[in-house]
Structure formats: structure tokens, C-alpha cells
PDB file of N, CA and C in Angstrom:
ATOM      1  N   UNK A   1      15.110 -22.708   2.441  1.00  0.00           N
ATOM      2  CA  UNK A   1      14.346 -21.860   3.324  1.00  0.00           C
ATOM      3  C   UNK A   1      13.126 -21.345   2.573  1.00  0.00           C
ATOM      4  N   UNK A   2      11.987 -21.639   3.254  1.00  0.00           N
ATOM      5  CA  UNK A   2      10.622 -21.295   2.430  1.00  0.00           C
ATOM      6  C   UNK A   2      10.286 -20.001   2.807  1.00  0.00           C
ATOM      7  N   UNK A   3       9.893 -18.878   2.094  1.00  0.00           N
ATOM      8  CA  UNK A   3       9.806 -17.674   2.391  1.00  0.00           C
ATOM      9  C   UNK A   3       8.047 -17.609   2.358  1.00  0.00           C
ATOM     10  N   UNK A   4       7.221 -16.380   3.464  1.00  0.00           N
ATOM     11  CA  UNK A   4       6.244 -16.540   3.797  1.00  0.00           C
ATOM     12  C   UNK A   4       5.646 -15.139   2.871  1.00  0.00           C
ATOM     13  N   UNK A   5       5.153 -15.591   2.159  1.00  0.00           N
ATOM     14  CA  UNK A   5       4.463 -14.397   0.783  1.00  0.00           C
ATOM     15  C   UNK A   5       3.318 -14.076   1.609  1.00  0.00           C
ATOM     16  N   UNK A   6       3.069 -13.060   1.656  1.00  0.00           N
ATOM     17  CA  UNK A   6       1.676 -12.026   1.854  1.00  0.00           C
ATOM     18  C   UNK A   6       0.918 -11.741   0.688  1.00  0.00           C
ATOM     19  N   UNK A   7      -0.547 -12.267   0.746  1.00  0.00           N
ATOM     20  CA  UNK A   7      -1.171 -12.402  -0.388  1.00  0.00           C
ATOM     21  C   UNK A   7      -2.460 -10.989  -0.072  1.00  0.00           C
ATOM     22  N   UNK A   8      -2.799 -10.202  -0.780  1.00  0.00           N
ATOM     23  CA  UNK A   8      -3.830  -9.197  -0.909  1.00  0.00           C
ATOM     24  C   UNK A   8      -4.964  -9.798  -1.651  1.00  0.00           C
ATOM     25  N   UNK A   9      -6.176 -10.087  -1.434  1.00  0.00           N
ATOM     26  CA  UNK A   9      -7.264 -10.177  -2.596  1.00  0.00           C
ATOM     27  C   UNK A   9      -8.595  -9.725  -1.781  1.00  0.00           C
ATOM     28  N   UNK A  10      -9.352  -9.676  -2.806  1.00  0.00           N
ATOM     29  CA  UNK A  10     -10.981  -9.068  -2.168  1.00  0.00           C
ATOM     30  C   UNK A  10     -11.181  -7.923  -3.292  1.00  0.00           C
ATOM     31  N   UNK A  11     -12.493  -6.990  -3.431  1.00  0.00           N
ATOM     32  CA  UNK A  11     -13.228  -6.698  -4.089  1.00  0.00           C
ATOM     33  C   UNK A  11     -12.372  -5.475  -4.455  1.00  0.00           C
ATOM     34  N   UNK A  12     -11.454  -4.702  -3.834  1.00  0.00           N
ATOM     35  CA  UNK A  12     -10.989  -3.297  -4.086  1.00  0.00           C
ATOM     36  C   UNK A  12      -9.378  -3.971  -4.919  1.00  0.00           C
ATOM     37  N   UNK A  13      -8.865  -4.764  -4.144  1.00  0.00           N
ATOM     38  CA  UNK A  13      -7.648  -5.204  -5.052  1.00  0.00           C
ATOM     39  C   UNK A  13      -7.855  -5.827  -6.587  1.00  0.00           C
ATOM     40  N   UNK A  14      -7.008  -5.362  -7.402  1.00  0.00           N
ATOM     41  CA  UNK A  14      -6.965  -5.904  -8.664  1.00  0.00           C
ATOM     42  C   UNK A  14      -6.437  -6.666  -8.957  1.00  0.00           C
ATOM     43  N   UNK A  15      -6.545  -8.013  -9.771  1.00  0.00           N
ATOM     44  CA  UNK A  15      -6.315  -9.633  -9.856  1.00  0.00           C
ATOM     45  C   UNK A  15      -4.904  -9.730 -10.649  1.00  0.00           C
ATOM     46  N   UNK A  16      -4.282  -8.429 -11.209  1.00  0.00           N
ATOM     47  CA  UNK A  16      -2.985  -8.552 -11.829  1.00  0.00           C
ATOM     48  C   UNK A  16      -2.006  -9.275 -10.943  1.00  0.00           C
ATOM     49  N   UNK A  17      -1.598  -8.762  -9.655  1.00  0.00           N
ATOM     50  CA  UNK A  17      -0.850  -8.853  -8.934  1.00  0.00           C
ATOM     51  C   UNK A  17      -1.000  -9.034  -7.497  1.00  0.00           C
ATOM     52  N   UNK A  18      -0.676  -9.584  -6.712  1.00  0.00           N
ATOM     53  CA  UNK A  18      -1.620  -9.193  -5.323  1.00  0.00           C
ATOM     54  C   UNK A  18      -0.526  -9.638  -4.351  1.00  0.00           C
ATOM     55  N   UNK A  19       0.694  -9.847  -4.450  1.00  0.00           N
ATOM     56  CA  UNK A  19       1.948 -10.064  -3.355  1.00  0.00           C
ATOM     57  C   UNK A  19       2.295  -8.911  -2.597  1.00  0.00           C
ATOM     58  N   UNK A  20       2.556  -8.717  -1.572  1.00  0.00           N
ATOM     59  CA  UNK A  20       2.617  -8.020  -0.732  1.00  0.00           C
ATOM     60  C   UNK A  20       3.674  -7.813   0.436  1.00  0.00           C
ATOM     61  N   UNK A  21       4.618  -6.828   0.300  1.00  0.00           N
ATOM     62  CA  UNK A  21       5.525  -6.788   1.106  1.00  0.00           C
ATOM     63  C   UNK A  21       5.420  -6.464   2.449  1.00  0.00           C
ATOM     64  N   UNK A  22       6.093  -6.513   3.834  1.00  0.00           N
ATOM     65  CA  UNK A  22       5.704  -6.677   5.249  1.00  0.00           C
ATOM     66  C   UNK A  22       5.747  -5.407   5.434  1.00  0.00           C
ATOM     67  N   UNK A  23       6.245  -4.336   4.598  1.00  0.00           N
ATOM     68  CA  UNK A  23       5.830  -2.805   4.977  1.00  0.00           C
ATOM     69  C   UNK A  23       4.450  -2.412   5.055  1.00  0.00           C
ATOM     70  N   UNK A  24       4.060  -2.973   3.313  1.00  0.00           N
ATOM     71  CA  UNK A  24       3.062  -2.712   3.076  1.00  0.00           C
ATOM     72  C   UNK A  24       1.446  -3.417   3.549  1.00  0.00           C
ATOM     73  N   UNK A  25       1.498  -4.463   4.004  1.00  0.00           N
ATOM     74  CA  UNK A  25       0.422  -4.843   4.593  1.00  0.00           C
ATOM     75  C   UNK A  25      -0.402  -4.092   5.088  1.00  0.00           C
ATOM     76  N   UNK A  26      -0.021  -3.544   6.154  1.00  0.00           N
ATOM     77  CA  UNK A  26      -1.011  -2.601   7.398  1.00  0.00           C
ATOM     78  C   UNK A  26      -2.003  -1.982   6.375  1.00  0.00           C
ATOM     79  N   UNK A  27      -1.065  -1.073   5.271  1.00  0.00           N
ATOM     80  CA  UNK A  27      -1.747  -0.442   4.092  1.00  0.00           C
ATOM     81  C   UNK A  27      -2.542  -0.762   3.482  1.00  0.00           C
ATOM     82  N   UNK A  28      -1.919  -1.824   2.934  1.00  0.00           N
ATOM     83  CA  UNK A  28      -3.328  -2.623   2.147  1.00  0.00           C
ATOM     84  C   UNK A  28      -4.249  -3.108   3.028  1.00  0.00           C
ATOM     85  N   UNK A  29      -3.603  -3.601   4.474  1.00  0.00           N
ATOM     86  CA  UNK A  29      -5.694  -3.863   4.797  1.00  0.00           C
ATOM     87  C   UNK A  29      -6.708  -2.911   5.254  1.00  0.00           C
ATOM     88  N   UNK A  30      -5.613  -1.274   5.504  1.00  0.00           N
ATOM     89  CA  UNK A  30      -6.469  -0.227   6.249  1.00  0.00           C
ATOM     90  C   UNK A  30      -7.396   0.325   5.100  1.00  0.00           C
ATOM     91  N   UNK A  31      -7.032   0.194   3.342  1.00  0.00           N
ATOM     92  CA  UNK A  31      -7.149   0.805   2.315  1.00  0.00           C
ATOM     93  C   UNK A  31      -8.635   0.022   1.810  1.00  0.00           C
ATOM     94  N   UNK A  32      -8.348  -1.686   2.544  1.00  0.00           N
ATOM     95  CA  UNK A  32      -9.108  -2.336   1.942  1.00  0.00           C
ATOM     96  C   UNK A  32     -10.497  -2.141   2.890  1.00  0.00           C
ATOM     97  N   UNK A  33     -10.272  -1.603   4.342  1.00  0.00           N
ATOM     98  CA  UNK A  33     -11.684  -1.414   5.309  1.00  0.00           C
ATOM     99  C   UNK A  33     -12.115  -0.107   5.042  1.00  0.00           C
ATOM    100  N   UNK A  34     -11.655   0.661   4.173  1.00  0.00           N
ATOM    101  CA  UNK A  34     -11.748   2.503   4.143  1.00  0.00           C
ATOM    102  C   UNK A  34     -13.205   2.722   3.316  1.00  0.00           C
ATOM    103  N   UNK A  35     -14.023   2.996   3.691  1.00  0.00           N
ATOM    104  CA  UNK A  35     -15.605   2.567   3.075  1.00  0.00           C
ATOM    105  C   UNK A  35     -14.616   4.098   1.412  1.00  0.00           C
ATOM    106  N   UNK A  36     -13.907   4.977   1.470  1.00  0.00           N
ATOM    107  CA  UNK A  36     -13.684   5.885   0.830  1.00  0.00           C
ATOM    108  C   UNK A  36     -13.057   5.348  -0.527  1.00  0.00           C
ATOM    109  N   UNK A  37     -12.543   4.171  -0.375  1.00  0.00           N
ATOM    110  CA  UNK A  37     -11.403   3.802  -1.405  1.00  0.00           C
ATOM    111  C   UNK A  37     -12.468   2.881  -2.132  1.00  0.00           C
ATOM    112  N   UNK A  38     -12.102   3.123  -3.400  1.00  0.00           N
ATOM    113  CA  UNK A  38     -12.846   2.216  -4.672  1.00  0.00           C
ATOM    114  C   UNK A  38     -11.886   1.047  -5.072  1.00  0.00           C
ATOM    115  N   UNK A  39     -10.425   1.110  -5.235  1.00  0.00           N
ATOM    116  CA  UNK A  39      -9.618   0.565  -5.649  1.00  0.00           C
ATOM    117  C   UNK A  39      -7.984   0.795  -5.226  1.00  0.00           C
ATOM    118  N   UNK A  40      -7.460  -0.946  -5.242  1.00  0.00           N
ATOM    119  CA  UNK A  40      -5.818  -0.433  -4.648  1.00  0.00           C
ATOM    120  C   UNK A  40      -5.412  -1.614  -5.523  1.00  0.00           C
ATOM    121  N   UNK A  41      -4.281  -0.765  -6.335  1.00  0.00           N
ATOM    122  CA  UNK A  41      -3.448  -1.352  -7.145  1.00  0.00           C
ATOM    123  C   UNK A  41      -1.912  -1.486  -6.890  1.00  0.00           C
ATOM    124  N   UNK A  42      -1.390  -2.842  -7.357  1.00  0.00           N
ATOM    125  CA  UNK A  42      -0.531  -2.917  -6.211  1.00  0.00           C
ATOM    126  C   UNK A  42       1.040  -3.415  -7.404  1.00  0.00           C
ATOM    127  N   UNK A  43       1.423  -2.193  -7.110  1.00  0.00           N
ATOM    128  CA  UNK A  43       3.136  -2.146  -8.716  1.00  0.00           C
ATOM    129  C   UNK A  43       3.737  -3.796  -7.790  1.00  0.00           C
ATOM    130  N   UNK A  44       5.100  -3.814  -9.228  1.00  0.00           N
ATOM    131  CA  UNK A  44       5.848  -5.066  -8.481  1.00  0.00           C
ATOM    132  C   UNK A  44       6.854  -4.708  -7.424  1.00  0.00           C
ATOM    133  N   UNK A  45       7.191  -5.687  -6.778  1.00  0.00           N
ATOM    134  CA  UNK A  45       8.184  -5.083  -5.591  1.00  0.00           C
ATOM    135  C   UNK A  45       9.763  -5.269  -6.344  1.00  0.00           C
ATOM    136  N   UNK A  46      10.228  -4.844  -5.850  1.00  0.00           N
ATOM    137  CA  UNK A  46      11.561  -4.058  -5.957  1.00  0.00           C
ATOM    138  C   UNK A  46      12.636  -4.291  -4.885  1.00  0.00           C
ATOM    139  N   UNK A  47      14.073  -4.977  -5.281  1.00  0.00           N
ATOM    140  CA  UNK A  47      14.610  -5.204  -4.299  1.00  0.00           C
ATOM    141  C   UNK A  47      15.876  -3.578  -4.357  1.00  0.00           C
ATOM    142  N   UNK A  48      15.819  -3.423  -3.076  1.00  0.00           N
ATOM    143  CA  UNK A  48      16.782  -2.128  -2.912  1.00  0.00           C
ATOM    144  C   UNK A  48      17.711  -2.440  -1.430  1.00  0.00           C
ATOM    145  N   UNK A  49      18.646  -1.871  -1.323  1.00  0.00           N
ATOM    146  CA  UNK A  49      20.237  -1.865  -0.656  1.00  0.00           C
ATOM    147  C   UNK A  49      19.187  -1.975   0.949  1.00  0.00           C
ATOM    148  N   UNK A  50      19.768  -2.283   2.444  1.00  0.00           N
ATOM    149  CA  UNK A  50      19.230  -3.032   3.032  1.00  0.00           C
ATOM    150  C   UNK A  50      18.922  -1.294   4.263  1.00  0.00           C
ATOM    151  N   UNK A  51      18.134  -1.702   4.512  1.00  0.00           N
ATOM    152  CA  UNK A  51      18.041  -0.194   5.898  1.00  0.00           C
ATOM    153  C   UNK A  51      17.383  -0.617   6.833  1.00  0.00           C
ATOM    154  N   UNK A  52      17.342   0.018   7.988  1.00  0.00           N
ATOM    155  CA  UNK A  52      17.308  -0.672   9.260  1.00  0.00           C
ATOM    156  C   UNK A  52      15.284  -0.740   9.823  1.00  0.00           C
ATOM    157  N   UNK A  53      14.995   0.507   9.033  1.00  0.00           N
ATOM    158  CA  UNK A  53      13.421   0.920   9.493  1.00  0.00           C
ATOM    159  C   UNK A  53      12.641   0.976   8.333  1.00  0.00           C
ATOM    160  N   UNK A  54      11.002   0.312   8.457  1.00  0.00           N
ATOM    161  CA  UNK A  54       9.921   0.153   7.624  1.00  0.00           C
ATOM    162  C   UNK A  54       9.749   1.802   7.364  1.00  0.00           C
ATOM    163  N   UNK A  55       9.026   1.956   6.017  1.00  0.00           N
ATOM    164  CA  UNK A  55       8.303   3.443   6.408  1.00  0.00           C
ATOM    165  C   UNK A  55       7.701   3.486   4.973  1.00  0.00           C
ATOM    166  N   UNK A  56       7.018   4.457   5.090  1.00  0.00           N
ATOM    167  CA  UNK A  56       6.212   4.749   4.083  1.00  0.00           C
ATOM    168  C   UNK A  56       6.042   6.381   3.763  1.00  0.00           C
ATOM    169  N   UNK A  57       5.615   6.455   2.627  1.00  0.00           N
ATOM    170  CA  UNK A  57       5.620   8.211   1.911  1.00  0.00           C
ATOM    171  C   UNK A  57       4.366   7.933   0.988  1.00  0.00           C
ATOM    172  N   UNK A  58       3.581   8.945   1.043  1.00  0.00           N
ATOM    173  CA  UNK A  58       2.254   9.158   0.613  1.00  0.00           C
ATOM    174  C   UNK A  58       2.203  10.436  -0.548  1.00  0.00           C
ATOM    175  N   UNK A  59       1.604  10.385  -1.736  1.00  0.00           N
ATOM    176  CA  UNK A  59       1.734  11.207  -2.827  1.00  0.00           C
ATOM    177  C   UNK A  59       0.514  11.496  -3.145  1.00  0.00           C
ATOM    178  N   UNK A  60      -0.341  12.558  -3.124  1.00  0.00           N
ATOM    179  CA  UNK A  60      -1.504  12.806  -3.707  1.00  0.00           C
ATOM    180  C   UNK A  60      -1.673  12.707  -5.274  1.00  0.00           C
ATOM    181  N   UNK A  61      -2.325  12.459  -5.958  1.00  0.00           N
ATOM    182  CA  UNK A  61      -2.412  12.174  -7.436  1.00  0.00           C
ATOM    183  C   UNK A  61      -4.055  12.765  -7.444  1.00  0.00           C
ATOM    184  N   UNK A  62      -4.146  12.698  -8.713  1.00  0.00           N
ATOM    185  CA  UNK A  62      -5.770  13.296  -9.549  1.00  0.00           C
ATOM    186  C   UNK A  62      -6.412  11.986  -9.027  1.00  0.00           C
ATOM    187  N   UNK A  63      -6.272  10.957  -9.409  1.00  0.00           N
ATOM    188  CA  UNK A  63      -7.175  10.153  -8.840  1.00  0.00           C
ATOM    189  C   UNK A  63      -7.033   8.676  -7.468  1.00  0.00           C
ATOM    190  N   UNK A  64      -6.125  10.270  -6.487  1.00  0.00           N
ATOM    191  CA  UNK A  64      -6.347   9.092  -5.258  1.00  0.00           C
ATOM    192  C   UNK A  64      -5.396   9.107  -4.591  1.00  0.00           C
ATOM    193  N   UNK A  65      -4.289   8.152  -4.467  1.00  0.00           N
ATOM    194  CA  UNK A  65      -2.477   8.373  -3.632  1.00  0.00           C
ATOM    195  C   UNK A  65      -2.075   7.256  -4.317  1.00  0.00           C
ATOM    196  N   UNK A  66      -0.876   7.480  -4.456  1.00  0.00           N
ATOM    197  CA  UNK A  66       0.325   6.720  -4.164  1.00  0.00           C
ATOM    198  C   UNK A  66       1.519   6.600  -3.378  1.00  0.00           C
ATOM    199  N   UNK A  67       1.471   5.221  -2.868  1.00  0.00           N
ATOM    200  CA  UNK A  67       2.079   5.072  -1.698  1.00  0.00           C
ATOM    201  C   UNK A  67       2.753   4.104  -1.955  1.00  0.00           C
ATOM    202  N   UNK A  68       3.912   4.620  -1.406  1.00  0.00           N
ATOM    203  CA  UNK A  68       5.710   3.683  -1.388  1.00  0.00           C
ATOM    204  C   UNK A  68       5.583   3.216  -0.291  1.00  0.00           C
ATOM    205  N   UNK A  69       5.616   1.569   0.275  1.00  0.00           N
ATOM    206  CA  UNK A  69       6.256   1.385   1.248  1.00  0.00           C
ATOM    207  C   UNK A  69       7.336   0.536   1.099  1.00  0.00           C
ATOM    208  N   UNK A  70       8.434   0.872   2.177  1.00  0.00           N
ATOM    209  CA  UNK A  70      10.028   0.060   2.106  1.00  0.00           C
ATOM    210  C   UNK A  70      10.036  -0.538   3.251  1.00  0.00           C
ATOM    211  N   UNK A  71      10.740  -2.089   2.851  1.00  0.00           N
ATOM    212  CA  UNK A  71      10.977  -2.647   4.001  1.00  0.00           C
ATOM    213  C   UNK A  71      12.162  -2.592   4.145  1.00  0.00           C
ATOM    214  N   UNK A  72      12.802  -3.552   4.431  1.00  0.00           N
ATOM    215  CA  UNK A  72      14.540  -3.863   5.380  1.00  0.00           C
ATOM    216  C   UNK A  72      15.165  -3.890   3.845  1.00  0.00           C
ATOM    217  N   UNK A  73      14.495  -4.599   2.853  1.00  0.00           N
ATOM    218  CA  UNK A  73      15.650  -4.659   1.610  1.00  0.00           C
ATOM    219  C   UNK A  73      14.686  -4.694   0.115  1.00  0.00           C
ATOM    220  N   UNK A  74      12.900  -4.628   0.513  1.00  0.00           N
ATOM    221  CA  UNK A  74      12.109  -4.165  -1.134  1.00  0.00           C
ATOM    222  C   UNK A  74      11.305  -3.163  -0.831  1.00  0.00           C
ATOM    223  N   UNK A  75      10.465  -2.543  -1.722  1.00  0.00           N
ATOM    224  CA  UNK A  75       9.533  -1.720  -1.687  1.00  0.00           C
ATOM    225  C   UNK A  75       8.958  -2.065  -2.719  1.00  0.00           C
ATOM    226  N   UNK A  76       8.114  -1.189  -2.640  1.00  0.00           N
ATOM    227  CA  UNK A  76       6.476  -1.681  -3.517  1.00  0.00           C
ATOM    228  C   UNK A  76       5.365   0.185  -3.361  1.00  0.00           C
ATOM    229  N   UNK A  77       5.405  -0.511  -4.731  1.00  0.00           N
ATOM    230  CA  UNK A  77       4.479   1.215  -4.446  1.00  0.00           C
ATOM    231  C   UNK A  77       2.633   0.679  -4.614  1.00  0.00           C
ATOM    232  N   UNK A  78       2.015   0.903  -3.964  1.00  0.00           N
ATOM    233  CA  UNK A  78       0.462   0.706  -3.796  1.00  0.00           C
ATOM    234  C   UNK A  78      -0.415   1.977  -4.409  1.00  0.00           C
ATOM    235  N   UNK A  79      -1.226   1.977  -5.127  1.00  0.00           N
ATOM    236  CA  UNK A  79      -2.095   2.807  -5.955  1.00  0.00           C
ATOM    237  C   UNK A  79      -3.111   2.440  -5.335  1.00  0.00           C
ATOM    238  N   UNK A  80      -3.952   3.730  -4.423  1.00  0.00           N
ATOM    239  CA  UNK A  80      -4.827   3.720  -3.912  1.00  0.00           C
ATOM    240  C   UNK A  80      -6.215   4.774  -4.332  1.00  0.00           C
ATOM    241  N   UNK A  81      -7.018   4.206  -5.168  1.00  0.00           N
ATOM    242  CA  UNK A  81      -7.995   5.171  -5.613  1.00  0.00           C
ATOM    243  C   UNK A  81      -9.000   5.551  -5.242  1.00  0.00           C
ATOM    244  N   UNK A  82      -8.972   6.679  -4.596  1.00  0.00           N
ATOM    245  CA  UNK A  82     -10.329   7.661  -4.420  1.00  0.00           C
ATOM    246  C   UNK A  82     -10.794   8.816  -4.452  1.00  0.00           C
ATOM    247  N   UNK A  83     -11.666   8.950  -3.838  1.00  0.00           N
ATOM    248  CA  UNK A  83     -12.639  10.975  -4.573  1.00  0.00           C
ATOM    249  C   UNK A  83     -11.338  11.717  -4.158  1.00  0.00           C
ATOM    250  N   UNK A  84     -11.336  13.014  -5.020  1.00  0.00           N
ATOM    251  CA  UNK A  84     -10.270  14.013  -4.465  1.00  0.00           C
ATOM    252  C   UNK A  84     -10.772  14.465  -2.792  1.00  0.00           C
ATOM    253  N   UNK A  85     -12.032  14.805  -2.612  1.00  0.00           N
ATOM    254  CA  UNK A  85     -11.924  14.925  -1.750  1.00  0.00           C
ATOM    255  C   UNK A  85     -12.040  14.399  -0.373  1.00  0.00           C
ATOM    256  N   UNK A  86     -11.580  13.232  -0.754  1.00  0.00           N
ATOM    257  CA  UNK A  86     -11.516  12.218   0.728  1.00  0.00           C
ATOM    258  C   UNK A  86      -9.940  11.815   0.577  1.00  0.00           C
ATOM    259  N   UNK A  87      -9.253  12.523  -0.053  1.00  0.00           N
ATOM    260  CA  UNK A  87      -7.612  11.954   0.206  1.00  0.00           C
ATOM    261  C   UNK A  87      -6.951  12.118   0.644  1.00  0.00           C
ATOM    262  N   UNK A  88      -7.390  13.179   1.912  1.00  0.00           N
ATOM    263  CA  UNK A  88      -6.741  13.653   3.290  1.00  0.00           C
ATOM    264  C   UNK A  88      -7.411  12.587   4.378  1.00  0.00           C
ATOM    265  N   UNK A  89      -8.699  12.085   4.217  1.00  0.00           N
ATOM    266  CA  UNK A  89      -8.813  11.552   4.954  1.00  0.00           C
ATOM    267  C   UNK A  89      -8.155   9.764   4.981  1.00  0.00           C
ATOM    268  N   UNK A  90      -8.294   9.437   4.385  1.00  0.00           N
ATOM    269  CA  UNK A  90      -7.758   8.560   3.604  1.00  0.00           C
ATOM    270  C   UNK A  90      -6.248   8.471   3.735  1.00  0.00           C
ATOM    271  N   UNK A  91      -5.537   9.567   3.627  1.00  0.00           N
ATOM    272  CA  UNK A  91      -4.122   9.647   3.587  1.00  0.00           C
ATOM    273  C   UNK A  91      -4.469   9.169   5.067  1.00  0.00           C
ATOM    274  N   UNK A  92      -4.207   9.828   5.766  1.00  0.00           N
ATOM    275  CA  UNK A  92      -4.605  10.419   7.283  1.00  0.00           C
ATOM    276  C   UNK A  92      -4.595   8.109   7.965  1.00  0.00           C
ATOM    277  N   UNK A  93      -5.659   7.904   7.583  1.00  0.00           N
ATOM    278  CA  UNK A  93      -6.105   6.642   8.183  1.00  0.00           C
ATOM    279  C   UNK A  93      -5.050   5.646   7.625  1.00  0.00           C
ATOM    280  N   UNK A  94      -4.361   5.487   6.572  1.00  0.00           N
ATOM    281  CA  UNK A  94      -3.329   4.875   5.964  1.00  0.00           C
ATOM    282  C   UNK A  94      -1.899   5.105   7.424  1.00  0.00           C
ATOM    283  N   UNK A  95      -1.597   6.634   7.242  1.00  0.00           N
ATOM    284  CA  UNK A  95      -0.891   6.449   7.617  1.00  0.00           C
ATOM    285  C   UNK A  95      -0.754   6.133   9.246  1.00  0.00           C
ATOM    286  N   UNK A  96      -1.777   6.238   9.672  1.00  0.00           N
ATOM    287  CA  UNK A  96      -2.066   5.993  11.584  1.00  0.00           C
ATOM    288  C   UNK A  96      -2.378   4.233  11.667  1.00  0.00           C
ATOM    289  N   UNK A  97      -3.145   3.227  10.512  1.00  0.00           N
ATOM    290  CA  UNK A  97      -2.540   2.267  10.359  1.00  0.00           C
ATOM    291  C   UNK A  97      -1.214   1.791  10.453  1.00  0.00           C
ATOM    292  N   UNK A  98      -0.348   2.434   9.652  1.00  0.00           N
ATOM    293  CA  UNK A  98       1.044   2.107   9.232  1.00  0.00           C
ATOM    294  C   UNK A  98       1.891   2.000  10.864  1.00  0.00           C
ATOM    295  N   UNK A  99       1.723   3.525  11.984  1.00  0.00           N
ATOM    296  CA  UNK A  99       2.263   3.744  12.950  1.00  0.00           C
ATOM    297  C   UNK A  99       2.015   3.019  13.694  1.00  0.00           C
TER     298      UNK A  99
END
């Protein structure tokens, strides 16, 4: 069974890593149209015990958010960098993507 990888690339993603879990998509492409965001860095995914609903949790940091999203059985945390003071807005558009 061939599994269908979600690939991230373009000018704000960084070339370390760029796989992408089905939580996290919406995220990464709302992060990648956000004229606010300079950069989204994207940790490795993570397999965890199985749950029924996608979701995501948003963390303010000094320079920007970090954001967990979980799917049915990985997560992946996304590093999203921008000005302090656009990270409400920013949060804000991430997460109305996501919904």
C-alpha cells in the first residue's frame, strides 16, 4: 500500500524537512499566503496512540508560534515566524484556516 506524503516547499519553508501531516496542511498553506509570516519550520512527525478528531493548539513564543497539529495517529509541531506584533493576527488566520 503506497502512502500519499504531503510535501511543503516555497520561499517561507525551510529545505531541512518539508513532509507534512493531513492535520497540518491547511496550516502550512494559510502560514505560507500570510503576507505577516517570514518563515515556517516544520519539526519531525511523531507517531502517537490513535484519536478520533484532527486539531490543533497554538503557543505564542518571542519569535512567532508554535503550532502542534494531531492527526488520527501523528503530530507534527510547525514553527511559524513572525513580528510580535502580528501574532494574534496570524494566530487568528491559522486557526480559521484549520476550522
Amino acid at each position: 500500500m503506497a502512502r500519499n506524503k504531503q510535501k511543503a516547499a516555497g520561499g517561507k519553508v525551510t529545505k531541512a524537512h518539508c513532509s507534512v501531516i493531513d492535520a497540518a496542511q491547511p496550516i502550512v498553506k494559510a502560514a505560507q499566503r500570510h503576507p505577516d509570516v517570514v518563515k515556517i519550520s516544520l519539526s519531525i512527525i511523531e507517531q502517537v496512540g490513535k484519536t478520533s478528531t484532527m486539531r490543533i493548539k497554538c503557543q505564542r513564543i518571542d519569535a512567532g508560534l508554535r503550532v502542534v497539529g494531531r492527526g488520527s495517529t501523528t503530530t507534527q509541531e510547525i514553527w511559524v515566524y513572525c513580528a510580535a506584533e502580528a501574532q494574534e493576527r496570524v494566530q487568528a488566520a491559522l486557526e480559521a484556516a484549520f476550522n
